[in-house]
Protein backbone atom coordinates (compact mmCIF):
# COMPACT_ATOMS: atom_id res chain seq x y z
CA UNK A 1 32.05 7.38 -3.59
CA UNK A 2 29.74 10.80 -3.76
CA UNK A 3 28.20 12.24 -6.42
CA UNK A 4 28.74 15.92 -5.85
CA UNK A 5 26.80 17.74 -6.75
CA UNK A 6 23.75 15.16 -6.12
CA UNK A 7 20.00 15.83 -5.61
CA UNK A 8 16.68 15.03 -6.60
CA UNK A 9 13.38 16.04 -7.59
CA UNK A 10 9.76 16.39 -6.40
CA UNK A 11 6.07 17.20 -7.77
CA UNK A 12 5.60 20.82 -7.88
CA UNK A 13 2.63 23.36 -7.22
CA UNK A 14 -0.24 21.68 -7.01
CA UNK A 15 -1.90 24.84 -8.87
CA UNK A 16 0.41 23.76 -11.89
CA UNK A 17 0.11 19.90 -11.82
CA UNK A 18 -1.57 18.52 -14.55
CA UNK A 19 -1.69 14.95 -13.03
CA UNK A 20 -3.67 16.62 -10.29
CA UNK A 21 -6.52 14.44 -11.65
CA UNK A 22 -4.86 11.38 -12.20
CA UNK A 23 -3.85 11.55 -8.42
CA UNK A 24 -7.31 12.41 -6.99
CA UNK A 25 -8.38 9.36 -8.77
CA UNK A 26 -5.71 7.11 -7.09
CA UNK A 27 -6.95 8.54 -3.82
CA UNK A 28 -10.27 7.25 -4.83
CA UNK A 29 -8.57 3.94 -5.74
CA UNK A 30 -6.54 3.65 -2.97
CA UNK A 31 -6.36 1.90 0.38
CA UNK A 32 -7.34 4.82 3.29
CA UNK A 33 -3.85 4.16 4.72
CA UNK A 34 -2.65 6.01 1.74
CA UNK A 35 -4.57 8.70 1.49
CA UNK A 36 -2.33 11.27 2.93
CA UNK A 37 0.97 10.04 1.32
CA UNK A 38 -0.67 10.64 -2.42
CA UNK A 39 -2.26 13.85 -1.52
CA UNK A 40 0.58 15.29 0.63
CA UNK A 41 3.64 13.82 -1.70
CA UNK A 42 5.56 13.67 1.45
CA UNK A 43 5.05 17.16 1.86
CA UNK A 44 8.95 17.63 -0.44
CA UNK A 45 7.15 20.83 -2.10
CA UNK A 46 6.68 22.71 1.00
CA UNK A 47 9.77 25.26 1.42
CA UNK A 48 12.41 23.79 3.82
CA UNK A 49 11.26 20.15 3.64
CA UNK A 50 13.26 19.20 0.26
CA UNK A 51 16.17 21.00 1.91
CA UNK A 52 15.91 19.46 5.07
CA UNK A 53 16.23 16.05 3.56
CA UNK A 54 19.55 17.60 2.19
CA UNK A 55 20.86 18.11 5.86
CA UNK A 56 19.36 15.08 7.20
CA UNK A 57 22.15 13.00 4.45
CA UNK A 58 24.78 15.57 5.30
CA UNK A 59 25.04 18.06 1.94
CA UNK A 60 25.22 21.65 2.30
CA UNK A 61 21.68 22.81 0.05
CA UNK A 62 23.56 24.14 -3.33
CA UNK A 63 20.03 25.26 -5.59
CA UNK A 64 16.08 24.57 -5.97
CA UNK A 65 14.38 25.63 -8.50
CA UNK A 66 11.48 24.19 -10.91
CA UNK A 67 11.17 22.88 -14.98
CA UNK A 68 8.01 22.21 -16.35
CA UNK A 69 7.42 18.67 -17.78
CA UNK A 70 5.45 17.01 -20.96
CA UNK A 71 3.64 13.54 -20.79
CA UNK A 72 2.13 12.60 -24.17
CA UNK A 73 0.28 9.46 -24.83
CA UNK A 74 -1.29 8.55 -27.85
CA UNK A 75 -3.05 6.04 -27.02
CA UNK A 76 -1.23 4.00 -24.28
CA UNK A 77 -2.50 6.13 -21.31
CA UNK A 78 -3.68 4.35 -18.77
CA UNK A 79 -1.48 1.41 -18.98
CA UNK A 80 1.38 3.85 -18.71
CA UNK A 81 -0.02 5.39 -15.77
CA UNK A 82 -0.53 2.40 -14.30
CA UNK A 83 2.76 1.25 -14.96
CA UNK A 84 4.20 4.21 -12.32
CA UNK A 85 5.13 3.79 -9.37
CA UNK A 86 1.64 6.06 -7.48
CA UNK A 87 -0.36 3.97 -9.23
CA UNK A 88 1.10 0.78 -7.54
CA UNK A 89 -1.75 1.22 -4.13
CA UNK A 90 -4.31 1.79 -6.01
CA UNK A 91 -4.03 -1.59 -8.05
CA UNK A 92 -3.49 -3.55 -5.29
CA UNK A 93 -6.51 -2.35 -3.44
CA UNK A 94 -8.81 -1.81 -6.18
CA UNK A 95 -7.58 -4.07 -8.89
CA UNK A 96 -6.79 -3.70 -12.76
CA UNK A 97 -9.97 -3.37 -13.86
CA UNK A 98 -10.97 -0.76 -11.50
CA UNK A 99 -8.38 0.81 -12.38
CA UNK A 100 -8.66 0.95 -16.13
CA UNK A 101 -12.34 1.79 -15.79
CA UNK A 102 -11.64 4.96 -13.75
CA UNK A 103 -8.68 6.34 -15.71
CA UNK A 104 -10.33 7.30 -19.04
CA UNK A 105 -12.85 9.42 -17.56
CA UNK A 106 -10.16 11.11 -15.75
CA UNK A 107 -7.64 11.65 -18.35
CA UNK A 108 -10.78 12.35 -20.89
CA UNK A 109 -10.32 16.57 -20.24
CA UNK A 110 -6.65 16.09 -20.76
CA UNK A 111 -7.50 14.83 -24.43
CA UNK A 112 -6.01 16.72 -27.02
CA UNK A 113 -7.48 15.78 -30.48
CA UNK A 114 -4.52 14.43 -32.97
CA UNK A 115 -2.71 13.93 -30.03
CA UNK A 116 -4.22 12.10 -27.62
CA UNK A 117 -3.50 12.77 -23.35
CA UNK A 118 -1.24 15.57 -23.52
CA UNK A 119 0.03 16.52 -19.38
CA UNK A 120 1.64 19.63 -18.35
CA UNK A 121 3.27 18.87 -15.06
CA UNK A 122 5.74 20.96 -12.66
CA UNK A 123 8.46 19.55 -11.16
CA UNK A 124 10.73 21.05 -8.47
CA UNK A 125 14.17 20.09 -7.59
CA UNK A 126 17.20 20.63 -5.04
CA UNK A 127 20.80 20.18 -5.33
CA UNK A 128 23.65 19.58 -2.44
CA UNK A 129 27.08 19.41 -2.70
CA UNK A 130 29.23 17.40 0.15
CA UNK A 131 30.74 19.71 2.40
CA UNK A 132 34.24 20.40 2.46
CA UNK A 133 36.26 19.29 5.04
């Protein structure tokens, strides 16, 4: 069974990703084999790519567009952040501790007082609908 319309959804501008920081510390943190997946985010932000991978499954590219998204932490942080799934490299290859030294520093600009980390993030997305037959 299809779910028509389906899609999914990808970082956005790098100009309005406020996790820019966290992930230039994972590239820090990670192994070098790595590297270029964290920076380039498998390059689904670029026009074309996102609807590519439409095609490539077979859906006819329906939409894209962009929604701007909230992370707040009040004091949780870095074990959230190292609870996602980017973060995953970098604890293998530089361990917890590493880890949770680097992260406050980072995050410490992001810091909003009686609020804690407060992260303004963009996030794109595409839709595709199965073709008709």
């Amino acid at each position: 069974m299809y779910l028509d319309p389906c899609g999914f959804s990808f970082w956005g501008s790098p100009k309005r990703l406020g996790l820019l920081p966290y992930f230039a510390t994972l590239v820090e943190l990670s192994p070098a084999d790595h590297v270029s997946a964290t920076i380039n985010q498998g390059d689904t932000g670029r026009p074309g790519v996102a609807e590519q991978m439409l095609a490539d499954a077979g859906l006819e590219f329906a939409g894209r567009g962009a929604a701007q998204v909230i992370n707040e932490f009040p004091d949780l942080a870095v074990r959230a952040l190292a609870a996602a799934g980017p973060s995953w490299p970098a604890l293998k290859h530089g361990g917890q501790d590493r880890f949770a030294e680097a992260m406050p520093e980072t995050l410490s600009p992001l810091y909003a007082e009686g609020l804690g980390v407060r992260i303004v993030s963009e996030l794109g997305w595409v839709i595709g609908t199965v073709p008709s037959a």
